[in-house]
N, C-alpha and C. Protein backbone atom coordinates (compact mmCIF):
# COMPACT_ATOMS: atom_id res chain seq x y z
N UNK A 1 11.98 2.43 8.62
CA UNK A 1 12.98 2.42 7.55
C UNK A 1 12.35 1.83 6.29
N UNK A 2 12.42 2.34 4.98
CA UNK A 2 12.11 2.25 3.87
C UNK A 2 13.01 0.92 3.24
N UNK A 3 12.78 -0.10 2.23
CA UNK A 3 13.51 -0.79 1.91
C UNK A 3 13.06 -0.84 0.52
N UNK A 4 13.87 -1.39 -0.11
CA UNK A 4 13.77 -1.52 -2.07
C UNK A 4 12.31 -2.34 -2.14
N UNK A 5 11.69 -2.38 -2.76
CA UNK A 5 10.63 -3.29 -3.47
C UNK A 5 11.09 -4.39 -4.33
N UNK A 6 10.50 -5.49 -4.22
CA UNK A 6 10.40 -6.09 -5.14
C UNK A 6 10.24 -5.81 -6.40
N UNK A 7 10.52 -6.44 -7.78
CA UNK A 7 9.94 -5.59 -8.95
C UNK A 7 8.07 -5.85 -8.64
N UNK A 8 7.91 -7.25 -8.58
CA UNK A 8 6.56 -7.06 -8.63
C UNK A 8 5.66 -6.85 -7.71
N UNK A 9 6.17 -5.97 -6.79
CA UNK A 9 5.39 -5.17 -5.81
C UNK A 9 5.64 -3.87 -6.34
N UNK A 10 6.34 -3.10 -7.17
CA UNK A 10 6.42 -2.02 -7.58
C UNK A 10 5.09 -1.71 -8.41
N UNK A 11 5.59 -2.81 -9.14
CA UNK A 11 4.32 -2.29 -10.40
C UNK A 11 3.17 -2.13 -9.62
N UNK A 12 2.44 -3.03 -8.79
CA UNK A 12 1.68 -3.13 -7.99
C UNK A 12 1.00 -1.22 -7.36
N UNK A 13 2.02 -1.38 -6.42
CA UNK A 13 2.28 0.38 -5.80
C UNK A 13 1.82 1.12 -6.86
N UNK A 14 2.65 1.44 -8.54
CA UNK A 14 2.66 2.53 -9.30
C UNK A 14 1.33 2.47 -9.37
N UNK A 15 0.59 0.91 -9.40
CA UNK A 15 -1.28 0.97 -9.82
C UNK A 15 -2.09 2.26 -8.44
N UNK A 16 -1.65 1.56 -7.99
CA UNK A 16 -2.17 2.18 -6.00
C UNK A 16 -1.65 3.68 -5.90
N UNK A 17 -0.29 3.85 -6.64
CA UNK A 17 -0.41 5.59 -6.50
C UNK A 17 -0.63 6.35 -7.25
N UNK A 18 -1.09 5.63 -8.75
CA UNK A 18 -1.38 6.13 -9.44
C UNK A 18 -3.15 6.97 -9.44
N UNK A 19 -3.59 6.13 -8.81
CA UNK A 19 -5.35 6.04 -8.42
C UNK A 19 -5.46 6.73 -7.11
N UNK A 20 -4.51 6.69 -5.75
CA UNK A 20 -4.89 7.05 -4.92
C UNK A 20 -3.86 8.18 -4.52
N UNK A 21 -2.55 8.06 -4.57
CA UNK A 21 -1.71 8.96 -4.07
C UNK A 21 -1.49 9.02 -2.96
N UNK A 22 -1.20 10.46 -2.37
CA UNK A 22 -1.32 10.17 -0.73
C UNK A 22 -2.65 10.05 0.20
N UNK A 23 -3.79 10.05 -0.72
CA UNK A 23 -4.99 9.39 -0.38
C UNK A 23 -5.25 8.34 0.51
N UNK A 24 -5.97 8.50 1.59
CA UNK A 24 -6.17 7.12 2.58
C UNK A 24 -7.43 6.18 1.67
N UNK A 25 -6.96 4.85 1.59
CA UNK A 25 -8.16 3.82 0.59
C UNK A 25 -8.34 2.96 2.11
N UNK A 26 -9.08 1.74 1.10
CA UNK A 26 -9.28 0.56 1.73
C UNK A 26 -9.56 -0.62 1.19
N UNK A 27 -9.35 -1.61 1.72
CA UNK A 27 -8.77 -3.05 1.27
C UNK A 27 -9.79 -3.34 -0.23
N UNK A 28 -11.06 -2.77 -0.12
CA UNK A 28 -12.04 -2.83 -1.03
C UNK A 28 -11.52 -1.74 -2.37
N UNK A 29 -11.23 -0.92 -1.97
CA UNK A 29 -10.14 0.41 -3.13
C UNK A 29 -9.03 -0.35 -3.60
N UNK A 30 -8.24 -1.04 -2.34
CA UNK A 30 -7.30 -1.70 -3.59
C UNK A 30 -7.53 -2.94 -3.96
N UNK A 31 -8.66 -3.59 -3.59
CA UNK A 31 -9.22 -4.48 -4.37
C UNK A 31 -9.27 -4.53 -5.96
N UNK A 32 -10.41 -3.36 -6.26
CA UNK A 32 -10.73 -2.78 -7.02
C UNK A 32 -9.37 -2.29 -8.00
N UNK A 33 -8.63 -1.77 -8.03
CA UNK A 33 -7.77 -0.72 -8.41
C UNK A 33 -6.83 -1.95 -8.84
N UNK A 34 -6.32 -2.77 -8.45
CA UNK A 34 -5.34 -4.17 -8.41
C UNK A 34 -6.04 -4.76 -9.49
N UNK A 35 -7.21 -5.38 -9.45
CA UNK A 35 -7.58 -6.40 -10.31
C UNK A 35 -6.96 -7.93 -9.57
N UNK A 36 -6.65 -8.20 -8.71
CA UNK A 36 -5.88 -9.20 -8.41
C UNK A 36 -6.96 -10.37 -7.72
N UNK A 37 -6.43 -11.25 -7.15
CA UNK A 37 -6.86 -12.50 -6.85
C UNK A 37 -6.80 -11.96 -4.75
N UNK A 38 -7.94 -12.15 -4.47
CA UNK A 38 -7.79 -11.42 -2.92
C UNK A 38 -7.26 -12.25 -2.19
N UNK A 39 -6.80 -13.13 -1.84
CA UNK A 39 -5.64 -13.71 -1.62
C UNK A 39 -3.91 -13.18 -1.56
N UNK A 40 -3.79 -11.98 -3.35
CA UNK A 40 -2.78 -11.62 -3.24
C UNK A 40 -3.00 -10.29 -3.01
N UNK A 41 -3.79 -9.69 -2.47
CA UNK A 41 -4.02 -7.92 -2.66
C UNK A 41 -3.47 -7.79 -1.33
N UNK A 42 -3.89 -9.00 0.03
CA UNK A 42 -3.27 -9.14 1.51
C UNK A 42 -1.47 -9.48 1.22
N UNK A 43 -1.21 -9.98 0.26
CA UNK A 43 0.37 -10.20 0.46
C UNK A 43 0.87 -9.09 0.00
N UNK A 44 0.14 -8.52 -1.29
CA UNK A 44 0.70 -7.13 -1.68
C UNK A 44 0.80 -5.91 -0.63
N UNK A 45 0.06 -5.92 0.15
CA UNK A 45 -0.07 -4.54 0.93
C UNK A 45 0.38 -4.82 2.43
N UNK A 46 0.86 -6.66 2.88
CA UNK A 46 1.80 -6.31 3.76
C UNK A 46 3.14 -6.41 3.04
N UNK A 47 3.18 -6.65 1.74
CA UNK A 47 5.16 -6.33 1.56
C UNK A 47 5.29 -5.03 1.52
N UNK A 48 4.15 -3.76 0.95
CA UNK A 48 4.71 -2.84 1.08
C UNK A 48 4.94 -2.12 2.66
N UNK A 49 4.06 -2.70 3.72
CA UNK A 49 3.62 -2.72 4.75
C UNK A 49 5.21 -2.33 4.99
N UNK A 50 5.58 -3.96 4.63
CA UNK A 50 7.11 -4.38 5.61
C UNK A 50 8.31 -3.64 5.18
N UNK A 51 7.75 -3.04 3.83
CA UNK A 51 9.14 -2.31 3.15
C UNK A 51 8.76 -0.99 3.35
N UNK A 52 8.30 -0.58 3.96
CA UNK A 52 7.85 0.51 5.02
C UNK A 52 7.46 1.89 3.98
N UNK A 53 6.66 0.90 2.79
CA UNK A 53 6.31 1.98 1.31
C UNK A 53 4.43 2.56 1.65
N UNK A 54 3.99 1.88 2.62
CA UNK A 54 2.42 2.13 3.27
C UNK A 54 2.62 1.47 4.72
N UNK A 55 1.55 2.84 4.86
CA UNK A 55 0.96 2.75 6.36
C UNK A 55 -0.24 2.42 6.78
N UNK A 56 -0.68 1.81 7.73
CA UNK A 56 -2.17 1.53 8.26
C UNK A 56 -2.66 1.75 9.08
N UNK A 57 -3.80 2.22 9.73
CA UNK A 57 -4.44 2.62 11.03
C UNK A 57 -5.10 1.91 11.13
N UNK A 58 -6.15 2.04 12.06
CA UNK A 58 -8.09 1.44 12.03
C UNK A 58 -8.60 2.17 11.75
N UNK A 59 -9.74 1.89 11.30
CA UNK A 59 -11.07 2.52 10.95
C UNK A 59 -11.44 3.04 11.99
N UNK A 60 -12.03 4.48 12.18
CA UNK A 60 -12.61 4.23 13.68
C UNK A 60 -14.23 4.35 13.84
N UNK A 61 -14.56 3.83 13.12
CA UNK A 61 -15.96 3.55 12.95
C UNK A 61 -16.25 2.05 13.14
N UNK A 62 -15.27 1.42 12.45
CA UNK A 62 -15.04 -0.25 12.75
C UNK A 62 -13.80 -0.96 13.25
N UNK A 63 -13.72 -0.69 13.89
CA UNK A 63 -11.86 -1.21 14.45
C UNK A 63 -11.61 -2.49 13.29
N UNK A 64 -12.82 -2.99 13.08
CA UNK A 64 -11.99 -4.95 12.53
C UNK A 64 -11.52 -4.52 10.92
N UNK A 65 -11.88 -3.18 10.48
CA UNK A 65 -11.13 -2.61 8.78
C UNK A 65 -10.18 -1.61 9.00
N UNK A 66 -9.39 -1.66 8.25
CA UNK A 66 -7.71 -0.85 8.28
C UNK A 66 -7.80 0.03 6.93
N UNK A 67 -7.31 1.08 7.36
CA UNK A 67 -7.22 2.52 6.39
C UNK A 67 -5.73 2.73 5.77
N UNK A 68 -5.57 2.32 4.54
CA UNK A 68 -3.87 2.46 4.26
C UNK A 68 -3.72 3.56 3.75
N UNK A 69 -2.47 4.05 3.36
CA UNK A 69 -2.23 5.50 2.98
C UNK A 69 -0.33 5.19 2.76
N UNK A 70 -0.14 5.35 1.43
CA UNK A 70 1.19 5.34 0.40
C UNK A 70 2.24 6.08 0.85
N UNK A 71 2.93 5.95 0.84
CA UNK A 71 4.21 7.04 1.00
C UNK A 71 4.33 7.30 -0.40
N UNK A 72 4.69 8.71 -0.66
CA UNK A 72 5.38 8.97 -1.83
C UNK A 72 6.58 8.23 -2.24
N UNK A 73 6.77 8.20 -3.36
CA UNK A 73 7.96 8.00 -3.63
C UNK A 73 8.78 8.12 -3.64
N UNK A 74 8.68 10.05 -3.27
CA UNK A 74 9.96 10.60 -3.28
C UNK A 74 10.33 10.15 -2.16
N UNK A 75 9.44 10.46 -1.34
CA UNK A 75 9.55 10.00 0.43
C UNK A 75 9.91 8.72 0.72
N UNK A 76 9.88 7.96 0.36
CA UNK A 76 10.27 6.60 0.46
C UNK A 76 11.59 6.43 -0.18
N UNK A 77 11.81 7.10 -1.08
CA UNK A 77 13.50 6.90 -1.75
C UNK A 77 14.17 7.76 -1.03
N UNK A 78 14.07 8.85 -0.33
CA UNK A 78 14.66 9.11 0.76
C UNK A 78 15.05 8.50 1.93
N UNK A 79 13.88 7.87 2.22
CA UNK A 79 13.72 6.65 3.56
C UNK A 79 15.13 5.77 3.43
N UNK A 80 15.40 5.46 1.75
CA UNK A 80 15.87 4.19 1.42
C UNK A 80 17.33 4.09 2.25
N UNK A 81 17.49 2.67 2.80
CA UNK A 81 18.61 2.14 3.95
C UNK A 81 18.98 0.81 3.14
């Protein structure tokens, strides 16, 4: 289930779908792409985690790195409960 965002996890996202889309990145992509303090790039990408706005797998080349990938927007405002 999809849930509202925060405002400042939105802005966040628009950076991340703006650059990647439904593109699979990684913690180093939205490193990069954020500009942020890496400390907050892990809180940013489990709130969208939890507001069910991105998804994550493993790597399967390295199990210990995770592959995220955005929901649309539209798709996610559909989701919305």
């Amino acid at each position: 289930m999809t849930k509202p965002l925060p405002k400042w996890v939105t802005y966040r996202y628009s950076l991340l779908w703006k650059r990647f889309g439904k593109k699979e990145f990684n913690y180093e992509q939205a490193t990069k792409t954020l500009k942020e303090k890496l400390s907050l790039i892990s809180v940013i990408l489990s709130e969208l985690k939890n507001h069910g706005w991105l998804t994550l797998t493993l790597d399967e080349k390295d199990s210990r790195k995770r592959i995220y990938k955005l929901k649309s927007p539209e798709e996610a405002i559909s989701e919305l409960k």
